[in-house]
PDB file of N, CA and C in Angstrom:
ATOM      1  N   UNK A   1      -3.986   7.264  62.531  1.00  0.00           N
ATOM      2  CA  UNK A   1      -5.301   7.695  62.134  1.00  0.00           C
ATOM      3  C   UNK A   1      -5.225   9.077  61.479  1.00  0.00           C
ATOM      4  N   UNK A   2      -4.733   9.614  62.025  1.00  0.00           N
ATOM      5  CA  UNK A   2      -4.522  11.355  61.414  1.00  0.00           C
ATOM      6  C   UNK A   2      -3.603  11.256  60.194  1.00  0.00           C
ATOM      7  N   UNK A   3      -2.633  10.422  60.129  1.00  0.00           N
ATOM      8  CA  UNK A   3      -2.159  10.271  58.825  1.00  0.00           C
ATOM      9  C   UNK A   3      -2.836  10.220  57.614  1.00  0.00           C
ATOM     10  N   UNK A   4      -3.805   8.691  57.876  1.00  0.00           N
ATOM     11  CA  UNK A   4      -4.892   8.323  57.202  1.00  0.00           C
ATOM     12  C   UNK A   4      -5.767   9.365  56.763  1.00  0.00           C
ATOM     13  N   UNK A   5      -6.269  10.046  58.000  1.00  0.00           N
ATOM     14  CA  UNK A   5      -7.300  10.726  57.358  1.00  0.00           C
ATOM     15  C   UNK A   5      -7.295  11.930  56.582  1.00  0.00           C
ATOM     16  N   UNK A   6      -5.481  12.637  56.955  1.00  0.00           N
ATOM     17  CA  UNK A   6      -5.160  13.685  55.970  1.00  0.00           C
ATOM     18  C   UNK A   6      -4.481  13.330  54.515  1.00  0.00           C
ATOM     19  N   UNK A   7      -4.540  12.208  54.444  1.00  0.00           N
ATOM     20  CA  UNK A   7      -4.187  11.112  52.975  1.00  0.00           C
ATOM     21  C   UNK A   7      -5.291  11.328  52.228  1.00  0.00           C
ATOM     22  N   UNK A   8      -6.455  11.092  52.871  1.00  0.00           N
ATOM     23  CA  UNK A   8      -7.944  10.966  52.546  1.00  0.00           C
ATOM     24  C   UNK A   8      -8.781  12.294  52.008  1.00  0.00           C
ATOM     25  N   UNK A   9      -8.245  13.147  52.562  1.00  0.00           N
ATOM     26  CA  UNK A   9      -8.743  14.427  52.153  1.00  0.00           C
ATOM     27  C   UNK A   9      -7.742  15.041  51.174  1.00  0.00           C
ATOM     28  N   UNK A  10      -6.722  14.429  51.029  1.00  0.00           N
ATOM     29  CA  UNK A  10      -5.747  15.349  49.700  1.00  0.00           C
ATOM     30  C   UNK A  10      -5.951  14.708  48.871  1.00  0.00           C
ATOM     31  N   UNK A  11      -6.099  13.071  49.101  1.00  0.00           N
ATOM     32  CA  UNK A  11      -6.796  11.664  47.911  1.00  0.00           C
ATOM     33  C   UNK A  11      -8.048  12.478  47.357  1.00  0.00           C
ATOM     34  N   UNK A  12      -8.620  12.544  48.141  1.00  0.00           N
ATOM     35  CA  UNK A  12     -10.245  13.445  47.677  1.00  0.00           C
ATOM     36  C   UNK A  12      -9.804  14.659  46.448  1.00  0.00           C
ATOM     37  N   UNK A  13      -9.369  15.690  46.888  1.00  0.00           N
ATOM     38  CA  UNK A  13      -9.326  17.082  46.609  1.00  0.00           C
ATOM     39  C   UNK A  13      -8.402  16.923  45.086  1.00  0.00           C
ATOM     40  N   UNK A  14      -7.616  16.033  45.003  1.00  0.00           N
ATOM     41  CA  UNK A  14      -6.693  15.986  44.053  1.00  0.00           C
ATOM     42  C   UNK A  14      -6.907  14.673  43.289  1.00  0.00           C
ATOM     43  N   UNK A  15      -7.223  13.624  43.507  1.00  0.00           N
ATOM     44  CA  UNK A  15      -8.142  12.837  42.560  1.00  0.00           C
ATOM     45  C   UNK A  15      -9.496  12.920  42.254  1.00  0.00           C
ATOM     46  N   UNK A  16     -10.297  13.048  43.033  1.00  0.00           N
ATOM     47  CA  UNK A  16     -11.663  12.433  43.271  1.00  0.00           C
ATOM     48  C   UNK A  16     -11.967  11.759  43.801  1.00  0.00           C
ATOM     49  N   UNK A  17     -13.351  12.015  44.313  1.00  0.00           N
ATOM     50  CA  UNK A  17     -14.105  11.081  45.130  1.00  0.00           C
ATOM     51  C   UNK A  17     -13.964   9.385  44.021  1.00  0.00           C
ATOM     52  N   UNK A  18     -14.145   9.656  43.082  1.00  0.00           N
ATOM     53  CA  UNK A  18     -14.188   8.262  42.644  1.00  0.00           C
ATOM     54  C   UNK A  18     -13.040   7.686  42.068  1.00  0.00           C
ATOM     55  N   UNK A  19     -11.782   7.892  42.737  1.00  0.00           N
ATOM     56  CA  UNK A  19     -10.705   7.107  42.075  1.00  0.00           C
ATOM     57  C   UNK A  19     -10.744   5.670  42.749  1.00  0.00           C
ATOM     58  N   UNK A  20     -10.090   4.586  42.187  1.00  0.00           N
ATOM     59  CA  UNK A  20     -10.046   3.711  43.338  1.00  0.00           C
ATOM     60  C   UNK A  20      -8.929   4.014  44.629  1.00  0.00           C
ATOM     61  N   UNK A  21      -7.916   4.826  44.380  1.00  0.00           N
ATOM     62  CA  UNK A  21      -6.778   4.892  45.342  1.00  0.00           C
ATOM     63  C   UNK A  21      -7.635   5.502  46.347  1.00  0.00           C
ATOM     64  N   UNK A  22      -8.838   6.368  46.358  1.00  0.00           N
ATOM     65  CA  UNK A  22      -9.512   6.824  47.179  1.00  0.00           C
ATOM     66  C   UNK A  22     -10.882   5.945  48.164  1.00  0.00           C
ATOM     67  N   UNK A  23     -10.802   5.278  47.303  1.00  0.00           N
ATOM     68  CA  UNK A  23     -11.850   3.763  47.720  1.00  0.00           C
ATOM     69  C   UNK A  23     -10.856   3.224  48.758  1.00  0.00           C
ATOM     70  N   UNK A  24      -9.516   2.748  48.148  1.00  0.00           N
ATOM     71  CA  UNK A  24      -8.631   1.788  48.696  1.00  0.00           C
ATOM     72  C   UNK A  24      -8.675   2.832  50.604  1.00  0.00           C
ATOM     73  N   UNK A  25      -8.664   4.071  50.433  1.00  0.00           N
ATOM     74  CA  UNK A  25      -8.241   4.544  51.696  1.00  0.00           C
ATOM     75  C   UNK A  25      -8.922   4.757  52.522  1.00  0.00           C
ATOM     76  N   UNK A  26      -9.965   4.937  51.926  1.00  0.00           N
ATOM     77  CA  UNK A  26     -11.430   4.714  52.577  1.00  0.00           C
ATOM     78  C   UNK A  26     -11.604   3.694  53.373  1.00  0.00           C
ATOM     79  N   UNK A  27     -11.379   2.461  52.800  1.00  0.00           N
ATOM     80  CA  UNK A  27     -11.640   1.219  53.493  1.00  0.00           C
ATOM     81  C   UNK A  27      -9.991   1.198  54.447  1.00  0.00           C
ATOM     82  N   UNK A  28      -9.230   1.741  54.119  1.00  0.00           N
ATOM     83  CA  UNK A  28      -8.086   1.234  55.450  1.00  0.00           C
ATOM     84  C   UNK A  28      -8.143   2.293  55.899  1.00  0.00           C
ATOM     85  N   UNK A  29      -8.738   2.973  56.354  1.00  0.00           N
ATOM     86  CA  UNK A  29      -9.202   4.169  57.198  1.00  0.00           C
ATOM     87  C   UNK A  29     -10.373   3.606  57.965  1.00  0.00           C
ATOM     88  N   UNK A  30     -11.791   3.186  57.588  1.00  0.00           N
ATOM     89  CA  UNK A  30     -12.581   2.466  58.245  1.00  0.00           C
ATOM     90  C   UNK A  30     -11.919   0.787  59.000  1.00  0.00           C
ATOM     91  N   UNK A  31     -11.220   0.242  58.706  1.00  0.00           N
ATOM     92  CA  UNK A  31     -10.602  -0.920  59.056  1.00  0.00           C
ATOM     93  C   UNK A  31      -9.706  -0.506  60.407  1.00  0.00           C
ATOM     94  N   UNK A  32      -8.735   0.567  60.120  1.00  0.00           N
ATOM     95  CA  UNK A  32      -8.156   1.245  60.762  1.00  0.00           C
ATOM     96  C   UNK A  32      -8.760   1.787  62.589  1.00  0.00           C
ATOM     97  N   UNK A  33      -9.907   2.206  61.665  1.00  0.00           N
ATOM     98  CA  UNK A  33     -11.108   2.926  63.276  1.00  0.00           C
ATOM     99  C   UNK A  33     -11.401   1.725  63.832  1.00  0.00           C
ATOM    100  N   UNK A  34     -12.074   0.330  63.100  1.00  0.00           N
ATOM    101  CA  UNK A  34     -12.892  -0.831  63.730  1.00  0.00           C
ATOM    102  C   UNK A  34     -11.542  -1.038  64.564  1.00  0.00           C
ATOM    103  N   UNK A  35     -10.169  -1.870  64.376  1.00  0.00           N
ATOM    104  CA  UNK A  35      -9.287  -2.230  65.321  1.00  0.00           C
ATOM    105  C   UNK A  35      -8.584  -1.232  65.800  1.00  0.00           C
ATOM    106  N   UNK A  36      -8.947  -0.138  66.122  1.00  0.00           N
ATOM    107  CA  UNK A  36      -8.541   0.696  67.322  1.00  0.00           C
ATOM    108  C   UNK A  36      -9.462   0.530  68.260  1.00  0.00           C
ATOM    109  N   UNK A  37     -10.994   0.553  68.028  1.00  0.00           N
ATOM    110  CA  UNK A  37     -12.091   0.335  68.826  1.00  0.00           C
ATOM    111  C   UNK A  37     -12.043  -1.018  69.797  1.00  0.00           C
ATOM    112  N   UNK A  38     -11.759  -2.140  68.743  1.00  0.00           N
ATOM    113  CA  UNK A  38     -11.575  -3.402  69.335  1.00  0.00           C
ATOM    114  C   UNK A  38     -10.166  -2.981  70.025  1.00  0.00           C
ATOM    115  N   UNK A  39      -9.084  -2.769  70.141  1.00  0.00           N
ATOM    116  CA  UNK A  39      -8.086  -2.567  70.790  1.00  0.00           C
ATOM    117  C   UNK A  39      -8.623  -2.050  72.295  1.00  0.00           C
ATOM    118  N   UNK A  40      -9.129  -0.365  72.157  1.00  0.00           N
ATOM    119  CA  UNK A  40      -9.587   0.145  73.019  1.00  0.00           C
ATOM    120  C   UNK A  40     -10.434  -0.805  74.099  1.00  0.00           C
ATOM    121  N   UNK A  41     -11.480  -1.239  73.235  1.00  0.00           N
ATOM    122  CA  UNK A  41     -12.303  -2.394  74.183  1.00  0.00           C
ATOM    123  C   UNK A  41     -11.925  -3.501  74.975  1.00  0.00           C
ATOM    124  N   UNK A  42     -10.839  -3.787  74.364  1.00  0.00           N
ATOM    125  CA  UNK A  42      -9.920  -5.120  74.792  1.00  0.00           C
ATOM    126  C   UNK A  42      -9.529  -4.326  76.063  1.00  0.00           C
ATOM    127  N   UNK A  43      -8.815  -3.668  75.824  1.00  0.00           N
ATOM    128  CA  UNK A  43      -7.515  -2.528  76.951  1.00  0.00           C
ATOM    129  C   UNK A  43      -9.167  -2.579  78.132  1.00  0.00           C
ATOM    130  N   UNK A  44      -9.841  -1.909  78.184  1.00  0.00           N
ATOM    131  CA  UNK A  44     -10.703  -1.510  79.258  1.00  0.00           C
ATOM    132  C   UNK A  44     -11.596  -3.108  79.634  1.00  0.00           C
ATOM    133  N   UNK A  45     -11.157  -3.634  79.053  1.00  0.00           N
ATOM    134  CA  UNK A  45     -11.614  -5.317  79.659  1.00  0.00           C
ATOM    135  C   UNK A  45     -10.769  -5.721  80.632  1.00  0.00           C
ATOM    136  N   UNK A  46      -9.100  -5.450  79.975  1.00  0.00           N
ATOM    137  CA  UNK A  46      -8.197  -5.949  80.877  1.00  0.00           C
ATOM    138  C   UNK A  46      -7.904  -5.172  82.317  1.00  0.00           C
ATOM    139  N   UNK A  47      -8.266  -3.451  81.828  1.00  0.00           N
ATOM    140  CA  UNK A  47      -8.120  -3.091  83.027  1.00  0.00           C
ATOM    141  C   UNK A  47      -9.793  -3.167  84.047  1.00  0.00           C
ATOM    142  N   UNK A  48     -10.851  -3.527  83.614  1.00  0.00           N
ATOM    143  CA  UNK A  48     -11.935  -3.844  84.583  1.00  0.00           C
ATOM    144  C   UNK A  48     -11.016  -5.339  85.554  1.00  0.00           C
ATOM    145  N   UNK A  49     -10.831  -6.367  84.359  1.00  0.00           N
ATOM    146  CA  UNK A  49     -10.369  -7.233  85.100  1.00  0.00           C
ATOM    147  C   UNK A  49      -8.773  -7.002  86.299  1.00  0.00           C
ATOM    148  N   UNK A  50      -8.085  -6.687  86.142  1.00  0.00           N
ATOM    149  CA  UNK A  50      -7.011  -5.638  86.942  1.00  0.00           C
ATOM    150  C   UNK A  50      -7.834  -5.068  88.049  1.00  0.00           C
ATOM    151  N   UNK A  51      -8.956  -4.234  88.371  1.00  0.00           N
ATOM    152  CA  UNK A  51      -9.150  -3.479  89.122  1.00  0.00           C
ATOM    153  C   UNK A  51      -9.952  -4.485  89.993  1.00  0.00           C
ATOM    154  N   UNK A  52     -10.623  -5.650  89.779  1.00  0.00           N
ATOM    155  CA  UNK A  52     -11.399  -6.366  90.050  1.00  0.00           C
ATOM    156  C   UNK A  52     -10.651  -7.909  91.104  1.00  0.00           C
ATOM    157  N   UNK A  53      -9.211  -8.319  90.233  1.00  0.00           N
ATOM    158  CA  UNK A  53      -8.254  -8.770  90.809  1.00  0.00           C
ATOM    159  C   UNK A  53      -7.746  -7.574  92.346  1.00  0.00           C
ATOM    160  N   UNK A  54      -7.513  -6.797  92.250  1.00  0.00           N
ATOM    161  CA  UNK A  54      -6.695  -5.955  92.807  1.00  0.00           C
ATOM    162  C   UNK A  54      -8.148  -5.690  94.552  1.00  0.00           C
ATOM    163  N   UNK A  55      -9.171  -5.457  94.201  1.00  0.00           N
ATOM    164  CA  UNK A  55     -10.463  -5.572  94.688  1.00  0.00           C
ATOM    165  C   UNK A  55     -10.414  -6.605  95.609  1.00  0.00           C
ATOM    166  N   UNK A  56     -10.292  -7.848  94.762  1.00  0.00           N
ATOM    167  CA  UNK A  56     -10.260  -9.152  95.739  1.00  0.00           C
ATOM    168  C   UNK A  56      -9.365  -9.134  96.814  1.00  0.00           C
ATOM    169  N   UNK A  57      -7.894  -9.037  96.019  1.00  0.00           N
ATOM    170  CA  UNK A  57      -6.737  -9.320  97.029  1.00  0.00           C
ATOM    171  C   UNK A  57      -7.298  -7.885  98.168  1.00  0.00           C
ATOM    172  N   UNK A  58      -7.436  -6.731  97.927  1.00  0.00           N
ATOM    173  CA  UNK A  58      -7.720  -6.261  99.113  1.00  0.00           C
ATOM    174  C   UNK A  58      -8.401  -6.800 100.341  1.00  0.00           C
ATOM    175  N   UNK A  59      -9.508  -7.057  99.760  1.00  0.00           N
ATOM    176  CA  UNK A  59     -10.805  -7.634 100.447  1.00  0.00           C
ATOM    177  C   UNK A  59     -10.284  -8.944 101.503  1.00  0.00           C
ATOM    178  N   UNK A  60      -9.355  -9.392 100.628  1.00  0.00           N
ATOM    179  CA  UNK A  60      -8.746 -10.788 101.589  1.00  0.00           C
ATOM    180  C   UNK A  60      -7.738 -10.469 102.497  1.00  0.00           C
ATOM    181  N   UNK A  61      -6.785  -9.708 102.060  1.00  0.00           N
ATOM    182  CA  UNK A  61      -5.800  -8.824 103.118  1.00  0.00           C
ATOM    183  C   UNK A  61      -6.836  -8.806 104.271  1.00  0.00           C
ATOM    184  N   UNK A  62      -7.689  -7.882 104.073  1.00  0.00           N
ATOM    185  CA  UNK A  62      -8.119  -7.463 105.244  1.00  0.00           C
ATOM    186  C   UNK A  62      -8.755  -8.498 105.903  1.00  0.00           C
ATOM    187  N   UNK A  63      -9.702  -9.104 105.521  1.00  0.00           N
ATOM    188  CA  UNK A  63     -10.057 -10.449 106.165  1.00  0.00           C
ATOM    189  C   UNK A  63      -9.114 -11.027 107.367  1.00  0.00           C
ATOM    190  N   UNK A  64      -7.647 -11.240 106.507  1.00  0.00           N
ATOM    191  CA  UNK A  64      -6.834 -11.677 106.987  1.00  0.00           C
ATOM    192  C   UNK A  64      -5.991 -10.650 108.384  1.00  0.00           C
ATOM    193  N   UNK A  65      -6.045  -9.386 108.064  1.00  0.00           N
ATOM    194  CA  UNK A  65      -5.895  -8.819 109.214  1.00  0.00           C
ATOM    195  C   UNK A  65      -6.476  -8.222 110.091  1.00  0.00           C
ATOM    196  N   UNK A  66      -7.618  -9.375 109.890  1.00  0.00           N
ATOM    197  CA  UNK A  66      -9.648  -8.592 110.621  1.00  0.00           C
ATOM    198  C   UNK A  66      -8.761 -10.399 111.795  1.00  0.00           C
ATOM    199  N   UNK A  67      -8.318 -11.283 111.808  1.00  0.00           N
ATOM    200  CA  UNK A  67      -8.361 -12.386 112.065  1.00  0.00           C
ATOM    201  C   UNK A  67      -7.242 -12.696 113.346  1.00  0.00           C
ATOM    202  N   UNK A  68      -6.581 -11.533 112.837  1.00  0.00           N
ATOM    203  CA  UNK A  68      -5.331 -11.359 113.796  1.00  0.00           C
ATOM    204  C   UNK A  68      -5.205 -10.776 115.017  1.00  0.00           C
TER     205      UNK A  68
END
């Protein structure tokens, strides 16, 4: 991302706002942010589900050594 976005600002300063190479980076800079977001979101799905697994098996342990 920081690559990208210091590409983006020397693309700017030394072409223009309106070249296409500056369009082109624009959009894989925005493309770039959307699947980090979806990444991120994914990751904190898997770890809700992880903490939620991990939750259960406690809950049953103890059950199980509430029995003994």
């Amino acid at each position: 991302m920081t690559t990208l976005e210091e590409t983006l600002r020397t693309a700017r300063r030394v072409l223009g706002g309106a070249h296409p190479d500056v369009a082109e980076t624009e959009n894989t800079l925005r493309d770039s942010r959307r699947a980090l977001r979806e990444r991120e979101s994914l990751l904190a799905k898997y770890l809700l589900y992880a903490a939620s697994a991990l939750a259960i098996g406690a809950f049953v342990l103890a059950q199980r050594a509430r029995r003994r």
